[in-house]
Protein backbone atom coordinates (compact mmCIF):
# COMPACT_ATOMS: atom_id res chain seq x y z
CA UNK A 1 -112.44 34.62 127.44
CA UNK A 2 -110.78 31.16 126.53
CA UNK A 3 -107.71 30.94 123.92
CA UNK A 4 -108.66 28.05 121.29
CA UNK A 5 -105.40 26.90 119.29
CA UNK A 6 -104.92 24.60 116.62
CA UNK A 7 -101.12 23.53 117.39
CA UNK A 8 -100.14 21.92 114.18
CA UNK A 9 -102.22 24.55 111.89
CA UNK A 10 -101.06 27.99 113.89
CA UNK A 11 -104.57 28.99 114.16
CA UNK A 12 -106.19 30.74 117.74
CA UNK A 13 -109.08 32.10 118.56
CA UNK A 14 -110.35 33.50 121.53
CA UNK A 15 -113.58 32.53 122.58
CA UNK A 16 -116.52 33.46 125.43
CA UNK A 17 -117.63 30.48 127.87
CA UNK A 18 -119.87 28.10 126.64
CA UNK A 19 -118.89 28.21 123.19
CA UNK A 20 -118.68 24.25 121.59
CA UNK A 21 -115.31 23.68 119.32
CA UNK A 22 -116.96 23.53 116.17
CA UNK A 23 -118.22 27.03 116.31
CA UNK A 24 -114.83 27.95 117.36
CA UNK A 25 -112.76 26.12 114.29
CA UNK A 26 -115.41 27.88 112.10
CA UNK A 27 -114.37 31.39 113.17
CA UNK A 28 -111.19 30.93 112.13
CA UNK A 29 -111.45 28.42 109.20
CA UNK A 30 -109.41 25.46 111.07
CA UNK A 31 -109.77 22.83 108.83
CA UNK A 32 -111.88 20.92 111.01
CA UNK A 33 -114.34 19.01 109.77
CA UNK A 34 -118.12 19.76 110.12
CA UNK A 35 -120.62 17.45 107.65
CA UNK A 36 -123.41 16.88 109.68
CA UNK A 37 -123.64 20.67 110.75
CA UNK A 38 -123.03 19.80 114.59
CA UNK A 39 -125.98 17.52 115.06
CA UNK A 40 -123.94 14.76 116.91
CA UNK A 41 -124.65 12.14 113.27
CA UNK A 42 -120.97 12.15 112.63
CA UNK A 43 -117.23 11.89 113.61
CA UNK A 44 -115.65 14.72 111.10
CA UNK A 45 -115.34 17.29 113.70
CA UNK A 46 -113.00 14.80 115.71
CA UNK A 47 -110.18 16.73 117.41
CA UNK A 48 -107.46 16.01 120.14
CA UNK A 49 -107.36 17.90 123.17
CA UNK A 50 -103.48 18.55 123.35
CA UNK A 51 -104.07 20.63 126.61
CA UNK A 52 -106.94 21.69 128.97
CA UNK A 53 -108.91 18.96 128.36
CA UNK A 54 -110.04 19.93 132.15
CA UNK A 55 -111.69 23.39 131.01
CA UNK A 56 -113.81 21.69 128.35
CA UNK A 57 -117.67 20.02 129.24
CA UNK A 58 -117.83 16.53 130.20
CA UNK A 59 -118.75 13.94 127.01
CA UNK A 60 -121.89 12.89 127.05
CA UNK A 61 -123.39 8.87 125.65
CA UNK A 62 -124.25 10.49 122.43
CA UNK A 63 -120.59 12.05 121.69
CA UNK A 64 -118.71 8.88 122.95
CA UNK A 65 -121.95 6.29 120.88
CA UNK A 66 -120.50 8.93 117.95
CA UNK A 67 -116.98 8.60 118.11
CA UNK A 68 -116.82 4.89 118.48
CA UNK A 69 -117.93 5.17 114.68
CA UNK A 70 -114.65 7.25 114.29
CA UNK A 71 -110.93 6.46 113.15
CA UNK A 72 -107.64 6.67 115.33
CA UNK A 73 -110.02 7.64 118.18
CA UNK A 74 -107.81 8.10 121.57
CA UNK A 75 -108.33 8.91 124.95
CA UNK A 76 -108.07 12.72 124.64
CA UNK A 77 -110.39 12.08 121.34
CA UNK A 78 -113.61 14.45 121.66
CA UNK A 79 -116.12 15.78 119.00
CA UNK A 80 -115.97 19.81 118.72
CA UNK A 81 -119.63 20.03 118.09
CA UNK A 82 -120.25 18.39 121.23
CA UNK A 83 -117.73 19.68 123.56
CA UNK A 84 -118.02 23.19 125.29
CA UNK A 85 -115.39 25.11 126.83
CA UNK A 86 -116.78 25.78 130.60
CA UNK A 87 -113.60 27.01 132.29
CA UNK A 88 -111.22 29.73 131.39
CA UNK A 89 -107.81 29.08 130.51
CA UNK A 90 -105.88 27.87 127.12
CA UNK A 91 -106.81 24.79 125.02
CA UNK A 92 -104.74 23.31 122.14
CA UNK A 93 -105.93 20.70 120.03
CA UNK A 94 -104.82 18.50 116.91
CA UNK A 95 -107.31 17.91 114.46
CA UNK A 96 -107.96 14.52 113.39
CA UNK A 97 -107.17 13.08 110.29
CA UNK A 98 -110.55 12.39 109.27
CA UNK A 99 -111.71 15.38 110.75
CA UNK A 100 -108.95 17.15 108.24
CA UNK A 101 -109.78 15.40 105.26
CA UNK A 102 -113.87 15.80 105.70
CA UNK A 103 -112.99 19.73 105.38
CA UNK A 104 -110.86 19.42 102.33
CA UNK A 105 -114.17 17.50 100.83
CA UNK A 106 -116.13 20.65 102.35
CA UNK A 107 -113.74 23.00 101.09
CA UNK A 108 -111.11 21.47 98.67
CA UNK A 109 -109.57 25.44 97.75
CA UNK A 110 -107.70 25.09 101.13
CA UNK A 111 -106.90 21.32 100.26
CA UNK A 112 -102.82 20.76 99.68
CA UNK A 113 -102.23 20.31 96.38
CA UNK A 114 -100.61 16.83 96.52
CA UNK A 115 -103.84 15.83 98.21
CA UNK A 116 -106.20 17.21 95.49
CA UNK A 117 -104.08 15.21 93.00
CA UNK A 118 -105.07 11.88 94.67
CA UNK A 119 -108.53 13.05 94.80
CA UNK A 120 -108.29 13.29 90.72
């Protein structure tokens, strides 16, 4: 098993091999984003790979063609939909501000309230 954790949020999961991030964020409601269902169309389930960047699949042209499309994309910038874990070990990610807001929109009951107010 792998150990998923969203640092800033104080969500972890753990997780069998092969499993992408998406599905992983989804078990445990991380507010990661997730619009185009994990079809590679979109950038809203843009993380940062904090740590073990080395356990997770390779990006492919399709994930990197994607996330040139995104915002405040770094180097450790990878698309949970696309991205497997393949070795064991801890990860830790961030989750992207876009990434953040596109699950508010998906899910604005777990929105902060200030942000809900500048949605209004």
């Amino acid at each position: 098993m792998v150990k998923i954790r969203w640092v800033a949020d104080g969500v972890e999961v753990d997780v069998p091999l092969g499993t992408d991030l998406r599905t992983a964020a989804k078990k445990v409601h991380a507010p990661q984003g997730d619009a185009c269902g994990g079809k590679c169309a979109c950038s809203t389930c843009h993380v940062y790979v904090l740590k073990g960047r080395e356990l997770l699949s390779e990006a492919e042209e399709d994930e990197e063609d994607t996330l040139d499309k995104g915002f405040d994309v770094r180097a450790n910038s990878r698309l949970g939909c696309q991205t497997r874990v393949v070795r064991e070990g801890v990860i830790e990610l961030e989750v992207a501000r876009e990434s953040r807001e596109s699950f508010w929109n998906e899910h604005p009951e777990h929105a902060p309230e200030d942000w809900r107010k500048k949605k209004d």
